[in-house]
C-alpha atoms as a PDB file:
ATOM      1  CA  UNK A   1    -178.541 170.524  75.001  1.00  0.00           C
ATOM      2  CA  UNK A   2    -175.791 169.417  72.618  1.00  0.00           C
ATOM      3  CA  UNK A   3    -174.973 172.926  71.655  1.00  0.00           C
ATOM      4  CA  UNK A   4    -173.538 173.678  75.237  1.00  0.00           C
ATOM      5  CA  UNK A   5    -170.362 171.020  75.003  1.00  0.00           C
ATOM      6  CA  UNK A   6    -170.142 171.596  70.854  1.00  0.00           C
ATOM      7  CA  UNK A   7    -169.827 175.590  71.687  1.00  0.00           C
ATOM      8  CA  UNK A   8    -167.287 175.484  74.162  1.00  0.00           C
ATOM      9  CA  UNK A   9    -165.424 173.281  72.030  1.00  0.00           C
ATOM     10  CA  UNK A  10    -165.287 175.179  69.306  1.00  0.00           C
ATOM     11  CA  UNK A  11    -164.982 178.148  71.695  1.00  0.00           C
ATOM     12  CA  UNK A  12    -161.574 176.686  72.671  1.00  0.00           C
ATOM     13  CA  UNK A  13    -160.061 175.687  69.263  1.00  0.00           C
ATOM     14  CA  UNK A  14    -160.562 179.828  69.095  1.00  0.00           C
ATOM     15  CA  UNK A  15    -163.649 179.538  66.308  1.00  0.00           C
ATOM     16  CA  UNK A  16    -165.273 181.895  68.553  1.00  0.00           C
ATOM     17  CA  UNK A  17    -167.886 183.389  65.892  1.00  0.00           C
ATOM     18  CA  UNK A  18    -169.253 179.454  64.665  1.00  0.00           C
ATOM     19  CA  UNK A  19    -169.084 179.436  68.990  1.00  0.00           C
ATOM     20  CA  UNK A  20    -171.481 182.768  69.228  1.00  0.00           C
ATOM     21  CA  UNK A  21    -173.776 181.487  66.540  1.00  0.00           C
ATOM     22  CA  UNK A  22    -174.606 178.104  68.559  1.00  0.00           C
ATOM     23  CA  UNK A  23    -175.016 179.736  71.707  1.00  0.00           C
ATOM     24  CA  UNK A  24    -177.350 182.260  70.543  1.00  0.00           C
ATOM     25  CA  UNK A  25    -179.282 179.377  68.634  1.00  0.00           C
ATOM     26  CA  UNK A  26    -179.475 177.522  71.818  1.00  0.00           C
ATOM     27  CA  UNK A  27    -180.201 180.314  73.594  1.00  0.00           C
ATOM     28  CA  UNK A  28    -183.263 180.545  71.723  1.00  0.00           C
ATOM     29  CA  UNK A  29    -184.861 177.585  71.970  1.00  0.00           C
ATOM     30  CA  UNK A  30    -183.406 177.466  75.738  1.00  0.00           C
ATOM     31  CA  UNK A  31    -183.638 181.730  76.880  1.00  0.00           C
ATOM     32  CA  UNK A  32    -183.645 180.541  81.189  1.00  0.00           C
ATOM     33  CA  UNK A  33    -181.257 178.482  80.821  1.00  0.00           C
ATOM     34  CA  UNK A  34    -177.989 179.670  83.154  1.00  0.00           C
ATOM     35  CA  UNK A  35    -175.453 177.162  81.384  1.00  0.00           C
ATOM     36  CA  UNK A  36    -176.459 178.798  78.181  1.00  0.00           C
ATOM     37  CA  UNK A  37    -175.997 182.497  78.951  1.00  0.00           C
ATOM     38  CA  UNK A  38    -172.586 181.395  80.779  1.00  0.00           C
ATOM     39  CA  UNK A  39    -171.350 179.762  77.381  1.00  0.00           C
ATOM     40  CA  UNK A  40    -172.450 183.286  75.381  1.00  0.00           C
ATOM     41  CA  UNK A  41    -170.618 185.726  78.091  1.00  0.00           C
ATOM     42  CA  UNK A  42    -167.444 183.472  77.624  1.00  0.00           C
ATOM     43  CA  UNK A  43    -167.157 183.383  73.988  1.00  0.00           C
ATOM     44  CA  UNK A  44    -168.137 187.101  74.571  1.00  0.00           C
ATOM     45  CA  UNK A  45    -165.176 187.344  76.696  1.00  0.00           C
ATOM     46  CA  UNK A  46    -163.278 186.011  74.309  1.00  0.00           C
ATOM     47  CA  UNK A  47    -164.356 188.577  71.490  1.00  0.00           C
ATOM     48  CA  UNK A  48    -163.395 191.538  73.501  1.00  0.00           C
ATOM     49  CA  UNK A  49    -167.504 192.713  74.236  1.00  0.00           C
ATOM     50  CA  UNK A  50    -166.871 192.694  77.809  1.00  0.00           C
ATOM     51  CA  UNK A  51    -169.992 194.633  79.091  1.00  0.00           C
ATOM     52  CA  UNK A  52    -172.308 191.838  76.865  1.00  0.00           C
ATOM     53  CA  UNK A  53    -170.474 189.110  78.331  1.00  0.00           C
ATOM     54  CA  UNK A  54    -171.056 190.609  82.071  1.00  0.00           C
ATOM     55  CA  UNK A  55    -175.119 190.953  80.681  1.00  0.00           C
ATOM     56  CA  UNK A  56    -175.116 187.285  79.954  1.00  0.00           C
ATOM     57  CA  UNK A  57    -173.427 186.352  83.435  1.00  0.00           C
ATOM     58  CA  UNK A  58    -176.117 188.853  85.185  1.00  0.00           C
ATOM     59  CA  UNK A  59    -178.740 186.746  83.288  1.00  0.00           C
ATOM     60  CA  UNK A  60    -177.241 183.263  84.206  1.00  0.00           C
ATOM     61  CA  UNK A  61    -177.788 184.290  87.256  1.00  0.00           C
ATOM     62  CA  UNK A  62    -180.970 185.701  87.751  1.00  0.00           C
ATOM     63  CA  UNK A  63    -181.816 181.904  86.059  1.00  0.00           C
ATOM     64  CA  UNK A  64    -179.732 179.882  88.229  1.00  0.00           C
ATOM     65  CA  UNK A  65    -178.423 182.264  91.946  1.00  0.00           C
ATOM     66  CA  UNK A  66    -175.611 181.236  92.754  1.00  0.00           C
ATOM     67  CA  UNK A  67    -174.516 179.303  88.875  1.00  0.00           C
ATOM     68  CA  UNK A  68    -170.655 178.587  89.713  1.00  0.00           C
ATOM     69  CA  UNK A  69    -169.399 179.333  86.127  1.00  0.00           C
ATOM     70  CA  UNK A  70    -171.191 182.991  86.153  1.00  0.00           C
ATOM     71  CA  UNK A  71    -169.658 184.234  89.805  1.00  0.00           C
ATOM     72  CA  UNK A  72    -166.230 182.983  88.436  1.00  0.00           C
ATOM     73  CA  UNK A  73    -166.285 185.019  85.190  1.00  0.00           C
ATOM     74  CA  UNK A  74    -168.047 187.821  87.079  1.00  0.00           C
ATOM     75  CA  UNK A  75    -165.357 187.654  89.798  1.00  0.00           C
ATOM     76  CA  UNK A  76    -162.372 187.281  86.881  1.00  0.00           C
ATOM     77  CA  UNK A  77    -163.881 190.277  84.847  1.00  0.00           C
ATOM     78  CA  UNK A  78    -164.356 192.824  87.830  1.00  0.00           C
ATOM     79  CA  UNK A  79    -160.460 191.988  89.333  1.00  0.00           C
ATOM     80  CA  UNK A  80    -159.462 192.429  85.801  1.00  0.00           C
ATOM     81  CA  UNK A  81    -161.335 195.854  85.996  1.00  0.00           C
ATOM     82  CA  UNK A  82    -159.837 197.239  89.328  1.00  0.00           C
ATOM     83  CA  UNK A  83    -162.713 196.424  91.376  1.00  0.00           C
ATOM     84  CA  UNK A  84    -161.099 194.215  94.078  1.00  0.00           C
ATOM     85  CA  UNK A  85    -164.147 194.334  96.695  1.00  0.00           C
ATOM     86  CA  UNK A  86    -167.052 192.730  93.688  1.00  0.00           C
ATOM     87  CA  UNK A  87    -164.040 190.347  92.973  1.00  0.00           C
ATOM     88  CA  UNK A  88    -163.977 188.730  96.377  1.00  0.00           C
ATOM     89  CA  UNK A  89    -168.011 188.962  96.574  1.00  0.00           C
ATOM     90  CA  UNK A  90    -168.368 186.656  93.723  1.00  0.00           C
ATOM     91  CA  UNK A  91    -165.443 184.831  94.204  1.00  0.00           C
ATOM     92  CA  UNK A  92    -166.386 183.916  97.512  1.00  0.00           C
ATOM     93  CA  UNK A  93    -169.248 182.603  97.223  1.00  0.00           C
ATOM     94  CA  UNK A  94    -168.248 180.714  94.043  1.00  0.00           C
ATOM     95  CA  UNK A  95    -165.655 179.273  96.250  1.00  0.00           C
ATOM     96  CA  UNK A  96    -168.290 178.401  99.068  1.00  0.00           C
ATOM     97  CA  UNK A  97    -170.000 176.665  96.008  1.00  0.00           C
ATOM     98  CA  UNK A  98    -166.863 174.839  94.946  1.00  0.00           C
ATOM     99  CA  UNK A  99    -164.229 173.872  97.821  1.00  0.00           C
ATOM    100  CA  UNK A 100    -162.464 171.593  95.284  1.00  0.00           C
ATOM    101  CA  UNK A 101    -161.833 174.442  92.561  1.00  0.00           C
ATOM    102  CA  UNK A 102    -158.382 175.400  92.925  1.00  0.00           C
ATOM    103  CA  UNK A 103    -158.441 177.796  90.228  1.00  0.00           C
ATOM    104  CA  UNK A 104    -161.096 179.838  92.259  1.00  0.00           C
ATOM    105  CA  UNK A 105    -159.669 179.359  95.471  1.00  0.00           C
ATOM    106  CA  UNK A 106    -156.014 180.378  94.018  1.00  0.00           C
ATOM    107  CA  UNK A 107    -157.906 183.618  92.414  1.00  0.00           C
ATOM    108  CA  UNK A 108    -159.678 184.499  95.939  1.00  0.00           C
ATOM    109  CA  UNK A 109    -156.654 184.650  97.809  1.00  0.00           C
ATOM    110  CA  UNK A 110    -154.590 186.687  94.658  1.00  0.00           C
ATOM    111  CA  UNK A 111    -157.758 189.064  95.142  1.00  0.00           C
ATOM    112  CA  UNK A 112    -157.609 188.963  99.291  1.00  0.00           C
ATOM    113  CA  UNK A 113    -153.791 190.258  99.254  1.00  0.00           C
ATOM    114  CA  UNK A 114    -154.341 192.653  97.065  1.00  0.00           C
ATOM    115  CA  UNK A 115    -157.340 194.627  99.216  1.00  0.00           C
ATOM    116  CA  UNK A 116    -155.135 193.802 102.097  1.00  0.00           C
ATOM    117  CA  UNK A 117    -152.388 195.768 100.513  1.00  0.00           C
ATOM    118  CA  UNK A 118    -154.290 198.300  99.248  1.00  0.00           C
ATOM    119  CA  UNK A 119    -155.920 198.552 102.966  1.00  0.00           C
ATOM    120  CA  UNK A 120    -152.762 198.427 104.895  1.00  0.00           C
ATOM    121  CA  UNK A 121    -152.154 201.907 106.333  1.00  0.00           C
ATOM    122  CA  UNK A 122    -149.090 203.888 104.628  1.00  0.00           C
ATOM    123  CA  UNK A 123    -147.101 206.979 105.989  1.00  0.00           C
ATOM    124  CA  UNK A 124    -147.863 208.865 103.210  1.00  0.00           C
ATOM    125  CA  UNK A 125    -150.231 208.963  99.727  1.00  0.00           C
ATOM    126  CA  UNK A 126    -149.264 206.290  97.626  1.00  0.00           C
ATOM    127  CA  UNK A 127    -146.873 207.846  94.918  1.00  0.00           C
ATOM    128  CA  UNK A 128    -148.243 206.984  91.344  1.00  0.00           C
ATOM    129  CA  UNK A 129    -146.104 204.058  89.542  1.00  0.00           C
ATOM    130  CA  UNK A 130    -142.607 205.131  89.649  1.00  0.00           C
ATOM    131  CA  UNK A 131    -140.853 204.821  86.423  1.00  0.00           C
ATOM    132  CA  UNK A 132    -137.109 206.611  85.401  1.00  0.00           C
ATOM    133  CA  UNK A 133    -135.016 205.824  82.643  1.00  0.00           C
ATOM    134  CA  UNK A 134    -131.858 203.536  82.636  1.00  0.00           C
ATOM    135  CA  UNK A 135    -129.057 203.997  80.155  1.00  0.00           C
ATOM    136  CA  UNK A 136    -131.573 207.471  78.818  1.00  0.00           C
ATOM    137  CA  UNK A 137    -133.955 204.706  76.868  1.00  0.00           C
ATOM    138  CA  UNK A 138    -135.290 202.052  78.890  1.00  0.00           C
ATOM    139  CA  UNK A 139    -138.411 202.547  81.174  1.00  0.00           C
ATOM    140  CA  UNK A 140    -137.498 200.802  84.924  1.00  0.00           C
ATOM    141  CA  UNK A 141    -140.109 200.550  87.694  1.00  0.00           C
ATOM    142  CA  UNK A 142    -139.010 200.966  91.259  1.00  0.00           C
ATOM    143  CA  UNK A 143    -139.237 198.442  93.454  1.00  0.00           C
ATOM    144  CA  UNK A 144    -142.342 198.423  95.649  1.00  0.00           C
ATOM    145  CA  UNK A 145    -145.165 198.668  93.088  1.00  0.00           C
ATOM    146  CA  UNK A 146    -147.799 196.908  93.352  1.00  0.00           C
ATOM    147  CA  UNK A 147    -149.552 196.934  90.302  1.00  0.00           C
ATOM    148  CA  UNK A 148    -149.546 194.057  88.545  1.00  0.00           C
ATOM    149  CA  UNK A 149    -149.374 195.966  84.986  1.00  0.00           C
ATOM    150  CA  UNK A 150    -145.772 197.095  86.133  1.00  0.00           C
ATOM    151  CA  UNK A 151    -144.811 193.531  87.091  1.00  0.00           C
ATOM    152  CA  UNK A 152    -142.400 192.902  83.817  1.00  0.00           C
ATOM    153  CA  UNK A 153    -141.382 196.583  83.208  1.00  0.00           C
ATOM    154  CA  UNK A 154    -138.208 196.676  83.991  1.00  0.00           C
ATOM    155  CA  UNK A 155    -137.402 193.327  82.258  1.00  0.00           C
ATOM    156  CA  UNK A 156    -138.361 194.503  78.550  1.00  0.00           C
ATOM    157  CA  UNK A 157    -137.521 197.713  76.449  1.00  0.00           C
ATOM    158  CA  UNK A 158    -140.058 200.056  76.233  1.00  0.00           C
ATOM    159  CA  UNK A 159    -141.171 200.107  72.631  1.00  0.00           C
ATOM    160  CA  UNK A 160    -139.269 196.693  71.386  1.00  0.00           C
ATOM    161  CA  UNK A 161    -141.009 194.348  73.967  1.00  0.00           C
ATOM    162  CA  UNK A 162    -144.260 193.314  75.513  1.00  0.00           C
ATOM    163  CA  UNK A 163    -144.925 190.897  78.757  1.00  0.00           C
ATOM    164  CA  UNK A 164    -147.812 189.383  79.539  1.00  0.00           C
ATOM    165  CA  UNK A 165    -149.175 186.458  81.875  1.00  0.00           C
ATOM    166  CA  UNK A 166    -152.407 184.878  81.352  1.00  0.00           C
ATOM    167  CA  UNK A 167    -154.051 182.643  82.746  1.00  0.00           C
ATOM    168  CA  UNK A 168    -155.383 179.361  81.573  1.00  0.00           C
ATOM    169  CA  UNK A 169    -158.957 181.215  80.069  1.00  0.00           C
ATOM    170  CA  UNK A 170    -156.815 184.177  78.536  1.00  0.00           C
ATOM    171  CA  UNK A 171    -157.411 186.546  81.493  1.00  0.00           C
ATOM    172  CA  UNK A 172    -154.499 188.869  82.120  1.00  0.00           C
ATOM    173  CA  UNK A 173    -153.197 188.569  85.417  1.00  0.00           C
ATOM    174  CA  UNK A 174    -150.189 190.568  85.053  1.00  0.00           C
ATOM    175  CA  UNK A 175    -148.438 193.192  82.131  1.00  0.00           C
ATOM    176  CA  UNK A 176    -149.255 195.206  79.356  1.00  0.00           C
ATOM    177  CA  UNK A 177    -148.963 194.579  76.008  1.00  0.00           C
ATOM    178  CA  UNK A 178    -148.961 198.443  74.415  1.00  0.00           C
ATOM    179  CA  UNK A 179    -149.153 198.736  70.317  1.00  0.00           C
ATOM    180  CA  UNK A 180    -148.355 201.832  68.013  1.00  0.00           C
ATOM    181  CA  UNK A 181    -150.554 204.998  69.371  1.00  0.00           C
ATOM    182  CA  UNK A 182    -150.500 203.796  73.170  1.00  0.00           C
ATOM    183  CA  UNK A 183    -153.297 201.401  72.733  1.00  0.00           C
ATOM    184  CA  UNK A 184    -152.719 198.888  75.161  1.00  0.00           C
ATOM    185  CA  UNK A 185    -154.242 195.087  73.836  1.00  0.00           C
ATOM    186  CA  UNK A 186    -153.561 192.969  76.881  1.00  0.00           C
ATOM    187  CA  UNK A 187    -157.284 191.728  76.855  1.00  0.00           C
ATOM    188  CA  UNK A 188    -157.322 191.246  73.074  1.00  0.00           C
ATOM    189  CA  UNK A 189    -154.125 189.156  72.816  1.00  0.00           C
ATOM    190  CA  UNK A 190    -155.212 187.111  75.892  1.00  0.00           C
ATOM    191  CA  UNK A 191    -158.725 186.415  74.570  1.00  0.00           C
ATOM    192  CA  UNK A 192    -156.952 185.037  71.388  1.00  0.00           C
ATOM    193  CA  UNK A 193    -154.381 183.062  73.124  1.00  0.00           C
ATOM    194  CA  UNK A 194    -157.099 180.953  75.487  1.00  0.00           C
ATOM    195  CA  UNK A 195    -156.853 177.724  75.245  1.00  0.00           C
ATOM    196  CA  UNK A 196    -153.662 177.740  74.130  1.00  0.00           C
ATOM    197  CA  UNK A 197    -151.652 175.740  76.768  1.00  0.00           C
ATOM    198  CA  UNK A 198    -154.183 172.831  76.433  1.00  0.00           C
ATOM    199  CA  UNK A 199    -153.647 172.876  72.403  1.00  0.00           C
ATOM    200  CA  UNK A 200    -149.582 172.761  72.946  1.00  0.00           C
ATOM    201  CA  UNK A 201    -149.884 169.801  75.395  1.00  0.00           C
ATOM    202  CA  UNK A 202    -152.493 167.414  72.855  1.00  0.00           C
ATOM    203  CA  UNK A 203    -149.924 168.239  70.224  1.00  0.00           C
ATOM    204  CA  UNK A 204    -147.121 167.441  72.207  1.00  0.00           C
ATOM    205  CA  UNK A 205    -148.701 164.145  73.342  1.00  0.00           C
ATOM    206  CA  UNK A 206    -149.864 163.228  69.781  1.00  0.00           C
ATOM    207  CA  UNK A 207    -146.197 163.787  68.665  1.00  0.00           C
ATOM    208  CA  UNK A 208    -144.826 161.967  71.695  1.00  0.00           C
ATOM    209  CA  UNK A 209    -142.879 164.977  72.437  1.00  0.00           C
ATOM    210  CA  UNK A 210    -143.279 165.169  76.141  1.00  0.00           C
ATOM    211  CA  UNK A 211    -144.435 168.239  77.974  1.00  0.00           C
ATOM    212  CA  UNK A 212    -144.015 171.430  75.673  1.00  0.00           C
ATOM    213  CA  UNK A 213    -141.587 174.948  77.191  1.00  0.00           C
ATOM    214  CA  UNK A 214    -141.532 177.218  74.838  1.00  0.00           C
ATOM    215  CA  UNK A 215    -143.314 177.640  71.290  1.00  0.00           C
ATOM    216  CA  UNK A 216    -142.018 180.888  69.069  1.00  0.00           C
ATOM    217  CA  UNK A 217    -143.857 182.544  66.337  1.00  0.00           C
ATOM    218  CA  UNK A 218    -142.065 184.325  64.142  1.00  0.00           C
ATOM    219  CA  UNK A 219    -144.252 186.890  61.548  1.00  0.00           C
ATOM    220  CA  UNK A 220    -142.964 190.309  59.694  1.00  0.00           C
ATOM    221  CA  UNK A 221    -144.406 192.350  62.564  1.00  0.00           C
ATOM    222  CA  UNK A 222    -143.190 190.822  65.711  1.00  0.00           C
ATOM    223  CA  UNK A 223    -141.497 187.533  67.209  1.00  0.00           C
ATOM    224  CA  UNK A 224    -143.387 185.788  69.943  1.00  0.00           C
ATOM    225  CA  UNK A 225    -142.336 183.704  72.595  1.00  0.00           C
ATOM    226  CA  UNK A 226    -144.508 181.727  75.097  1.00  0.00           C
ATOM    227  CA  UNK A 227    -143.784 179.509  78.200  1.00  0.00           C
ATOM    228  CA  UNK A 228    -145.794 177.337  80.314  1.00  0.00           C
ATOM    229  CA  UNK A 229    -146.825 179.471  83.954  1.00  0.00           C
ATOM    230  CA  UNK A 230    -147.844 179.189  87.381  1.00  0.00           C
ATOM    231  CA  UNK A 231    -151.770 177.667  87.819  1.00  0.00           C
ATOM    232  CA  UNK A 232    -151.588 176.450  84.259  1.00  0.00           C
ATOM    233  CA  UNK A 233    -151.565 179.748  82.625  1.00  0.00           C
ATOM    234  CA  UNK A 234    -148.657 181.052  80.329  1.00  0.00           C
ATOM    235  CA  UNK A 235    -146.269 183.979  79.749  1.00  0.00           C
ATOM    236  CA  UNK A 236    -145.380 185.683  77.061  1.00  0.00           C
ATOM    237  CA  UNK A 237    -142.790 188.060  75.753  1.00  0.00           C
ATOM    238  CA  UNK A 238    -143.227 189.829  72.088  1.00  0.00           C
ATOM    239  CA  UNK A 239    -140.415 191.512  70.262  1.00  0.00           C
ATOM    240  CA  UNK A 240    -139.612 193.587  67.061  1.00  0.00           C
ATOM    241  CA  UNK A 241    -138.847 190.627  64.152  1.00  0.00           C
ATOM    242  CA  UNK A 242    -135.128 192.379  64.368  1.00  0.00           C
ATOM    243  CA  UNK A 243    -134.391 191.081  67.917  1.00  0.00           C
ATOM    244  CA  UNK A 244    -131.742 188.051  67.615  1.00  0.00           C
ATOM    245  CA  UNK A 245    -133.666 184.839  69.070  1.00  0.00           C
ATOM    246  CA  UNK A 246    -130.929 184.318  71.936  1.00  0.00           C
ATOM    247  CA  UNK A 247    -132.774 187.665  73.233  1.00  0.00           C
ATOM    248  CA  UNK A 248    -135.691 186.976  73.281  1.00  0.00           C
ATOM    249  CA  UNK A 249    -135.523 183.482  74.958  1.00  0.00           C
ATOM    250  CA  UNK A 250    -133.606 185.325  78.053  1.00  0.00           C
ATOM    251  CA  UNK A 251    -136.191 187.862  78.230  1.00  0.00           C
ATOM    252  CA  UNK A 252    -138.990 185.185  78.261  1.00  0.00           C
ATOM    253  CA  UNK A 253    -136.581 183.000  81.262  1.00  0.00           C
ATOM    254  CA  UNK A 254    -136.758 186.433  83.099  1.00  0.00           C
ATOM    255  CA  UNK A 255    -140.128 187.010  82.714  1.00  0.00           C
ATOM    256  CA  UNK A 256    -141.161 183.435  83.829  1.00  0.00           C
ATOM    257  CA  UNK A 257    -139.063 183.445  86.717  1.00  0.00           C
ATOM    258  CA  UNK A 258    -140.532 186.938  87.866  1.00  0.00           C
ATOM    259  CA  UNK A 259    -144.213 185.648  87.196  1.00  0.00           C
ATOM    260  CA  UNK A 260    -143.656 182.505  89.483  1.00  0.00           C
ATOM    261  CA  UNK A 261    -141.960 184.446  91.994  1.00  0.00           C
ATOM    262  CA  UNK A 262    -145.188 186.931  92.398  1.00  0.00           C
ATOM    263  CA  UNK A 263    -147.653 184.217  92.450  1.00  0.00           C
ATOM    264  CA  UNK A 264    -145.394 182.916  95.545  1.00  0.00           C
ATOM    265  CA  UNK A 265    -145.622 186.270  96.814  1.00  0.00           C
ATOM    266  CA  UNK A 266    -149.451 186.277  97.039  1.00  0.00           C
ATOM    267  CA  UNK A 267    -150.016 182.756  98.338  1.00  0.00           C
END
């Protein structure tokens, strides 16, 4: 069963096609085997072939009820989809598995306050997300929505910057991240950004360098900037190459601070 720890491994150093090759060779020699098809929807995950991934989790757990590692993902993918109510189902009982997961008992109660908002009886029909302009260019959401998309919207031009926050396996919790033609690549960015926290902090540690805060990449399209967030996941602000630095560091403090304060908000 070497194949399971190698394939993770090289699932998280981001080699995710070496990754699917092992776990479908394991999976071959080992087809009931729940640890196996929970490796293969992950790096699935990770490739942006959600529905497969969800197949694989179904699998582990026809294999194995109640496998821990499939009701997480399963519970991850379907808050990640809008469906709050098979979020808490598998969530909950991957928490009744698990007591000492924090990570699945912090992602319960995110999904709890959200059906309790959306459950809470209003006045009138929830309006849809309120966005004006400011200064006739810049998009601004109104205080009072809830959806976590809108979270960093009025913190970053529309057009000239992106906010996201993952968490630490890449899932977006929160923000869009839009590209040329209104396609928005939220999951795709996050699936190629997991494990990144845990890569920064063996670097810094090799290099002696203390606890990392912000890495920047800098590339002809865009300039990136990342910081360490709540429940060890990170955010991250993208900008056009053009934007002076000092810019993009404030909009990446803002966008931090705004991220921590809604994870308060939900505990």
């Amino acid at each position: 069963m070497v194949f399971l720890p190698l394939g993770e491994a090289l699932r998280v150093r981001g080699q995710s096609d070496v990754a699917r090759r092992v776990a479908v060779r394991g999976l071959e020699r080992h087809p009931y085997d729940a640890d196996a098809h929970d490796l293969l929807a992950r790096v699935l995950l990770d490739q942006g072939e959600t529905e497969k991934a969800i197949d694989e989790w179904e699998a582990a757990l026809k294999c194995v009820p109640g496998h821990i590692g499939a009701l997480k993902g399963m519970g991850f993918v379907c808050y990640q989809q809008g469906r709050l109510m098979d979020a808490e189902q598998y969530l909950s009982q991957a928490a009744a598995a698990d007591v000492d997961d924090e990570r699945i008992a912090s992602g319960l109660a995110r999904v709890r306050a959200e059906l309790e908002s959306k459950q809470r009886p209003a006045p009138a029909p929830a309006p849809a997300p309120a966005v004006k302009a400011t200064n006739g260019s810049t998009p601004h959401v109104e205080k009072g929505n809830d959806d976590p998309r809108y979270l960093f919207t009025d913190l970053v031009s529309s057009g000239d910057q992106a906010a996201l926050f993952l968490d630490r396996e890449g899932l977006v919790l929160a923000g869009t991240y839009v590209v040329a033609g209104g396609v928005d690549v939220s999951q795709e960015i996050g699936a190629a950004l997991t494990g990144i926290s845990d890569e920064a902090r063996r670097a810094m540690r090799h290099l002696g360098l203390g606890d990392w805060s912000t890495i920047v990449f800098e590339s002809e399209a865009a300039r990136v900037a990342m910081a360490p967030a709540p429940e060890d996941g990170i955010v991250l602000v993208a900008a056009a190459p053009t934007m002076p630095h000092g810019l993009v560091r404030r909009a990446l403090d803002r966008v931090a601070e705004r991220a921590r304060e809604w994870v308060e908000s939900l505990s």
